[in-house]
Protein backbone atom coordinates (compact mmCIF):
# COMPACT_ATOMS: atom_id res chain seq x y z
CA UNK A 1 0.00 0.00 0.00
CA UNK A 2 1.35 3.56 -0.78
CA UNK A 3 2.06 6.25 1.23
CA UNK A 4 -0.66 8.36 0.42
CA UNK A 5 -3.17 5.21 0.23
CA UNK A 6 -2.03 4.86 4.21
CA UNK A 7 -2.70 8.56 5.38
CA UNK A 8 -6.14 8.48 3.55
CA UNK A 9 -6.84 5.18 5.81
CA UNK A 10 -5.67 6.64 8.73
CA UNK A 11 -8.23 9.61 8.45
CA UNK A 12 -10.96 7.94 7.27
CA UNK A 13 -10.59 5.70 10.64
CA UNK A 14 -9.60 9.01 12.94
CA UNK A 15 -12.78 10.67 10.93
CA UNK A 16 -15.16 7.48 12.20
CA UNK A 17 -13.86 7.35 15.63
CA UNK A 18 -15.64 8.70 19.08
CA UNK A 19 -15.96 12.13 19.38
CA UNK A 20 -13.40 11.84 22.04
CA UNK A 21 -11.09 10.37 19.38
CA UNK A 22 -9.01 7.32 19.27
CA UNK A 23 -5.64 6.11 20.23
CA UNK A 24 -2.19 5.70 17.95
CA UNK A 25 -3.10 1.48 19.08
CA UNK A 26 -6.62 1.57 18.16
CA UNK A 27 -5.63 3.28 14.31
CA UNK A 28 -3.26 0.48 14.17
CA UNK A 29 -5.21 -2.46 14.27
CA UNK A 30 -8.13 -0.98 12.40
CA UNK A 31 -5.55 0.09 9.51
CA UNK A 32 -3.59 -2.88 9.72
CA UNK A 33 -0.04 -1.08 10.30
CA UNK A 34 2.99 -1.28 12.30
CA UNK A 35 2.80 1.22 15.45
CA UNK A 36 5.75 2.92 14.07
CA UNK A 37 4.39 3.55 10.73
CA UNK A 38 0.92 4.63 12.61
CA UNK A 39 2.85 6.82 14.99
CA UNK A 40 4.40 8.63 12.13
CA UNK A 41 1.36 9.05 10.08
CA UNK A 42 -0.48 10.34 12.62
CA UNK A 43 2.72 12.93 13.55
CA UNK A 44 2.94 13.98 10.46
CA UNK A 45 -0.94 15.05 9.97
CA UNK A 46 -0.72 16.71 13.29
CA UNK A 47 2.22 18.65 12.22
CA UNK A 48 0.18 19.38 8.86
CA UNK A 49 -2.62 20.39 10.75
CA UNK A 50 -4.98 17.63 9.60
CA UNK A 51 -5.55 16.16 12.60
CA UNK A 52 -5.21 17.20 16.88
CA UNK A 53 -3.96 15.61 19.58
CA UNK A 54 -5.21 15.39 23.11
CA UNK A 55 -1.87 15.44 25.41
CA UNK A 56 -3.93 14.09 28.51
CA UNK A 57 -6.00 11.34 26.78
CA UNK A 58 -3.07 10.56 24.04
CA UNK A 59 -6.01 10.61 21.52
CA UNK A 60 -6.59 12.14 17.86
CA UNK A 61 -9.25 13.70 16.46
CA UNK A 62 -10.20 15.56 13.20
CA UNK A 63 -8.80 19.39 13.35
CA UNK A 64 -10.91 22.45 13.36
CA UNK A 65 -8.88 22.97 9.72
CA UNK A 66 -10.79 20.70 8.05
CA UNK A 67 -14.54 22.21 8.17
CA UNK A 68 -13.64 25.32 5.66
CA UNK A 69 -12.30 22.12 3.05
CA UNK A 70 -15.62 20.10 4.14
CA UNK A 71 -17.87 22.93 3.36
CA UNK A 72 -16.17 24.04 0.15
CA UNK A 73 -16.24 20.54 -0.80
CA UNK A 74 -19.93 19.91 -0.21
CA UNK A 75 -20.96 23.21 -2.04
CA UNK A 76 -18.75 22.48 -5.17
CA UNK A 77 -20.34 19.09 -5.40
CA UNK A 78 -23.64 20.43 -4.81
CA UNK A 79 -24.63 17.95 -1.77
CA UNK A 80 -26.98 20.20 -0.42
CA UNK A 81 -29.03 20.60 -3.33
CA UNK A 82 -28.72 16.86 -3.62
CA UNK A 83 -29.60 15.98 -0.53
CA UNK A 84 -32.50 17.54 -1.12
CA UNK A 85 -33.90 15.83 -4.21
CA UNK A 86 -32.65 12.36 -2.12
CA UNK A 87 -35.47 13.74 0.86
CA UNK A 88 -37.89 14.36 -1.25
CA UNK A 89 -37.78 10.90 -2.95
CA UNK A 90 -37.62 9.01 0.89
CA UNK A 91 -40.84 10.75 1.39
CA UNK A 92 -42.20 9.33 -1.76
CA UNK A 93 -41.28 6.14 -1.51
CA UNK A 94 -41.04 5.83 1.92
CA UNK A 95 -37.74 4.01 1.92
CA UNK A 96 -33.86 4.80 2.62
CA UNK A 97 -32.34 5.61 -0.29
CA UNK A 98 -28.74 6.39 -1.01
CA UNK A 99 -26.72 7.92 -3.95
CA UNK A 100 -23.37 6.74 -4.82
CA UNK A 101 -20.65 7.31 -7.74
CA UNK A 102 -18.90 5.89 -10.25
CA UNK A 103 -14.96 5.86 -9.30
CA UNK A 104 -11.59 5.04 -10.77
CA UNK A 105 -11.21 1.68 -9.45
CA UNK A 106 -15.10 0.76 -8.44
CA UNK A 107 -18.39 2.51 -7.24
CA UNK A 108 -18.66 4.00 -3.71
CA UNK A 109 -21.83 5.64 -1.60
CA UNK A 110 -22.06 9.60 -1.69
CA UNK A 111 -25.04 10.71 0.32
CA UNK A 112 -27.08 8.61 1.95
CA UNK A 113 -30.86 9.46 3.34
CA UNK A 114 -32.48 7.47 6.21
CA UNK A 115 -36.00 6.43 6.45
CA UNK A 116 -37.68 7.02 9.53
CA UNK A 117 -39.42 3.87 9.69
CA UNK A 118 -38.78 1.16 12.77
CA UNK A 119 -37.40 -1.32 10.10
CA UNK A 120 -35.10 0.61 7.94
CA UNK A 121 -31.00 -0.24 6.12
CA UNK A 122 -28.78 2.88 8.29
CA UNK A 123 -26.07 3.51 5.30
CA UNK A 124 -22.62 5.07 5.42
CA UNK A 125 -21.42 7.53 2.96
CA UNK A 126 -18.13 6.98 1.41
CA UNK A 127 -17.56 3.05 1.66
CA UNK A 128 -16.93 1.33 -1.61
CA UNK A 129 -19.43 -1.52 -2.73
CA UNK A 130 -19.00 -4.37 -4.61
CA UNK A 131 -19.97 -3.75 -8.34
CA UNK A 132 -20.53 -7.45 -9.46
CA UNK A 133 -23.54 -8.18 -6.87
CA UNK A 134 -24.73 -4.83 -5.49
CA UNK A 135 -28.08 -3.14 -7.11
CA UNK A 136 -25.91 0.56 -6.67
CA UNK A 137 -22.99 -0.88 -8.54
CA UNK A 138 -24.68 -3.01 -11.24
CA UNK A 139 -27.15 0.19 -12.34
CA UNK A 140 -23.99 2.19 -12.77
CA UNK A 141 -21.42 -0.56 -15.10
CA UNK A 142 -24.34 -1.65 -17.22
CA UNK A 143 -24.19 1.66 -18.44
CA UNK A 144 -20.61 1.99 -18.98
CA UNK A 145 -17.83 0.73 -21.21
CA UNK A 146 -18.52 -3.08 -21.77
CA UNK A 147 -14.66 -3.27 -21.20
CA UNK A 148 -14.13 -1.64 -18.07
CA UNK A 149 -17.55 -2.95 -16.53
CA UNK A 150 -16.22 -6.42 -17.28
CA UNK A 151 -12.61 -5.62 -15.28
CA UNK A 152 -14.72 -3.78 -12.63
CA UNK A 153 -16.56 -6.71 -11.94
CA UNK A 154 -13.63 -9.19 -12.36
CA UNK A 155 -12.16 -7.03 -9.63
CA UNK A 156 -14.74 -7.30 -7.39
CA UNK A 157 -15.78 -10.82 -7.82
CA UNK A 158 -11.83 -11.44 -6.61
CA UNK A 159 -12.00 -9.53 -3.45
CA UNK A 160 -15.54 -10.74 -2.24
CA UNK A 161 -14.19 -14.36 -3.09
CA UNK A 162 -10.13 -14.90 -2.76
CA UNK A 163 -11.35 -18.86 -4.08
CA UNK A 164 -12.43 -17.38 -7.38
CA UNK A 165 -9.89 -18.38 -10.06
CA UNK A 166 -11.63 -17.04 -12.87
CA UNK A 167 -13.83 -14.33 -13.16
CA UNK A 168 -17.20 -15.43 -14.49
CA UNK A 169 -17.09 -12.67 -17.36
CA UNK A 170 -20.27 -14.20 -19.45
CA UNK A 171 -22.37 -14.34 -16.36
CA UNK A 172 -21.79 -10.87 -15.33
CA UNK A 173 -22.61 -9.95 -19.26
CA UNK A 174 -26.05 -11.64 -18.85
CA UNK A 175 -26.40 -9.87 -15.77
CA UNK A 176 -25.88 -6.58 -17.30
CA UNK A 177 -27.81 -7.39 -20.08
CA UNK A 178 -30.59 -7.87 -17.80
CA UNK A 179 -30.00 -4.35 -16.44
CA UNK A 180 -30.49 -2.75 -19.80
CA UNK A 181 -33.54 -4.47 -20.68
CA UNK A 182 -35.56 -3.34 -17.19
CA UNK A 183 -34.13 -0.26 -16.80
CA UNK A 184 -33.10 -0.76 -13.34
CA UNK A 185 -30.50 -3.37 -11.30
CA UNK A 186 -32.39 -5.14 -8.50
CA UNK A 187 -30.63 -7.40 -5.26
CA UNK A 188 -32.41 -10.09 -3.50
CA UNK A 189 -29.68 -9.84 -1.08
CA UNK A 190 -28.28 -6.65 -0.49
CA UNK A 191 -25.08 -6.23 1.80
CA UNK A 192 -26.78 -8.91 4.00
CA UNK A 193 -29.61 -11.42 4.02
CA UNK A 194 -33.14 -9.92 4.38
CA UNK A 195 -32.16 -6.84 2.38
CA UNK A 196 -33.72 -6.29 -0.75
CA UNK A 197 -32.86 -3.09 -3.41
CA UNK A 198 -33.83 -1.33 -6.49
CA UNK A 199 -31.78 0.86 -8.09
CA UNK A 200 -31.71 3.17 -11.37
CA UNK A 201 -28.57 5.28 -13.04
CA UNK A 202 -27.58 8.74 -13.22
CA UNK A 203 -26.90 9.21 -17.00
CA UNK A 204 -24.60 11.68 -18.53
CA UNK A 205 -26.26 13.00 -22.29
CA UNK A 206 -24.48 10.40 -24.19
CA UNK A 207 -25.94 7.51 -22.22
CA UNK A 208 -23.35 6.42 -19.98
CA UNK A 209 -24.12 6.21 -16.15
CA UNK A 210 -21.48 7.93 -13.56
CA UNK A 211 -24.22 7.33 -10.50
CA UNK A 212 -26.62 5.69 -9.26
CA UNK A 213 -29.87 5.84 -6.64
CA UNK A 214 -30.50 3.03 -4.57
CA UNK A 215 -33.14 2.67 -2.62
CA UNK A 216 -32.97 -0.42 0.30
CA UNK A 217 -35.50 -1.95 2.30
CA UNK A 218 -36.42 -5.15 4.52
CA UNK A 219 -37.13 -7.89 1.61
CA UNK A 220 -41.03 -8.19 2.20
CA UNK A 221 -41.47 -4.34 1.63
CA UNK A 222 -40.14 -5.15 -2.12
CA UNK A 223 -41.68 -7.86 -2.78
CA UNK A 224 -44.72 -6.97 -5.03
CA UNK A 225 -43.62 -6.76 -8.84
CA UNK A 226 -46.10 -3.83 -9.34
CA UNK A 227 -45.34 -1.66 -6.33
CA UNK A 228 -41.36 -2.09 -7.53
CA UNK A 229 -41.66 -0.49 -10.78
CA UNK A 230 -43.96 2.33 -8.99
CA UNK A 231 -40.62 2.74 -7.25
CA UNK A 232 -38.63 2.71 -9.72
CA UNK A 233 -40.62 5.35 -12.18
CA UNK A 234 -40.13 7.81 -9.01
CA UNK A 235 -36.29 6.85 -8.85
CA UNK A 236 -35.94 7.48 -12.44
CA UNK A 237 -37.56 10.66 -11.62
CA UNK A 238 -35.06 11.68 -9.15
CA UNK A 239 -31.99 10.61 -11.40
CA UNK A 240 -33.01 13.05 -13.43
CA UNK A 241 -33.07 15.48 -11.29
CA UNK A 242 -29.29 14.58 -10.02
CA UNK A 243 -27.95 14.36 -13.44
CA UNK A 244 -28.56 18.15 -13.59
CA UNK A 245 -26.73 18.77 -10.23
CA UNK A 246 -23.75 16.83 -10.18
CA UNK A 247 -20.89 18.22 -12.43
């Protein structure tokens, strides 16, 4: 793992920690690094600024530097605005819903909005999913290069399973195919057992998808075919509306 790939661990963990913050020995077993190469990450983001330490508690937490670059980031990408359309389509449906985005080396959650109901999926923005058996990733590469969705999924596939010696490629082309004829990806099993999901792509003018709106939900709530594609026309609705928003 690089450098770089380290320190962006490091304060993604510090960044999900207790408000109190968390200890050089807790980043290093979460991160899976030496205590010396933790120590000096962490140093080195203090000295930057990135990050504070408590001298009592020997704990580190996000610094007070980093809302101005939070802010400016969530107005340049318009998550306000987005958030909004994502609220207005819970209400709709009812349902949590959650956007995420296309990346360089898979497809990971942006903005995530919670249903209120007793019985609802509680997301997490910014974790990558798997593209081969996910409805958020398989909306997004059915619409996207047939070569890269194919090493996209490959990729996948081989982390989820480390007993996979070769990557299924016709079966994931059938399941894409079956994408592009219903208009939308749905999971029987999303992230876990119980969890069922529809979702629908953000398309760019030329046709290519670089999002994609989930929306998750105890299996029995999508079980009728009817009330699905109900779903689905208001998701398609809303990924409209995002296309217009994000870049």
């Amino acid at each position: 793992m690089k450098y770089l790939q380290k320190v962006l661990n490091v304060i993604c963990i510090v960044a999900y920690s207790d408000i109190e913050g968390v200890s050089v020995i807790e980043v290093s077993e979460k991160a899976g690094l030496p205590m010396s190469s933790t120590h000096r990450i962490l140093n080195d983001l203090v000295e930057c600024e990135a990050l504070v330490k408590n001298m009592e508690s020997r704990k580190y937490r996000l610094s007070p530097r980093i809302v101005p670059l939070v802010h400016e980031i969530s107005r340049k990408m318009n998550l306000d605005w987005l958030k909004v359309i994502l609220t207005e389509l819970k209400d709709e449906i009812n349902e949590t819903v959650f956007l995420s985005e296309l990346m360089e080396n898979g497809v990971s959650s942006l903005l995530t909005v919670e249903s209120n109901r007793v019985f609802s999926f509680r997301a997490r923005s910014g974790v990558y999913l798997p593209v081969h058996c996910t409805a958020a990733g398989l909306a997004i590469v059915a619409y996207i290069e047939p070569s890269r969705a194919e090493k996209l999924m490959c990729i996948s596939s081989s982390y989820s399973d480390s007993q996979v010696s070769q990557c299924p490629v016709e079966e994931f082309r059938d399941r894409l195919a079956k994408v592009r004829r219903d208009g939308f990806a749905f999971c029987n099993e999303e992230y876990e057992p119980g969890l069922r999901a529809l979702a629908v792509p953000v398309l760019r003018p030329n046709g290519f998808a670089f999002a994609s709106i989930t929306a998750i939900a105890p299996g029995e709530r999508f079980s009728d075919e009817e009330g699905n594609r109900q779903v689905v026309e208001r998701m398609k609705e809303a990924a409209v509306k995002v296309g217009k928003f994000m870049y």
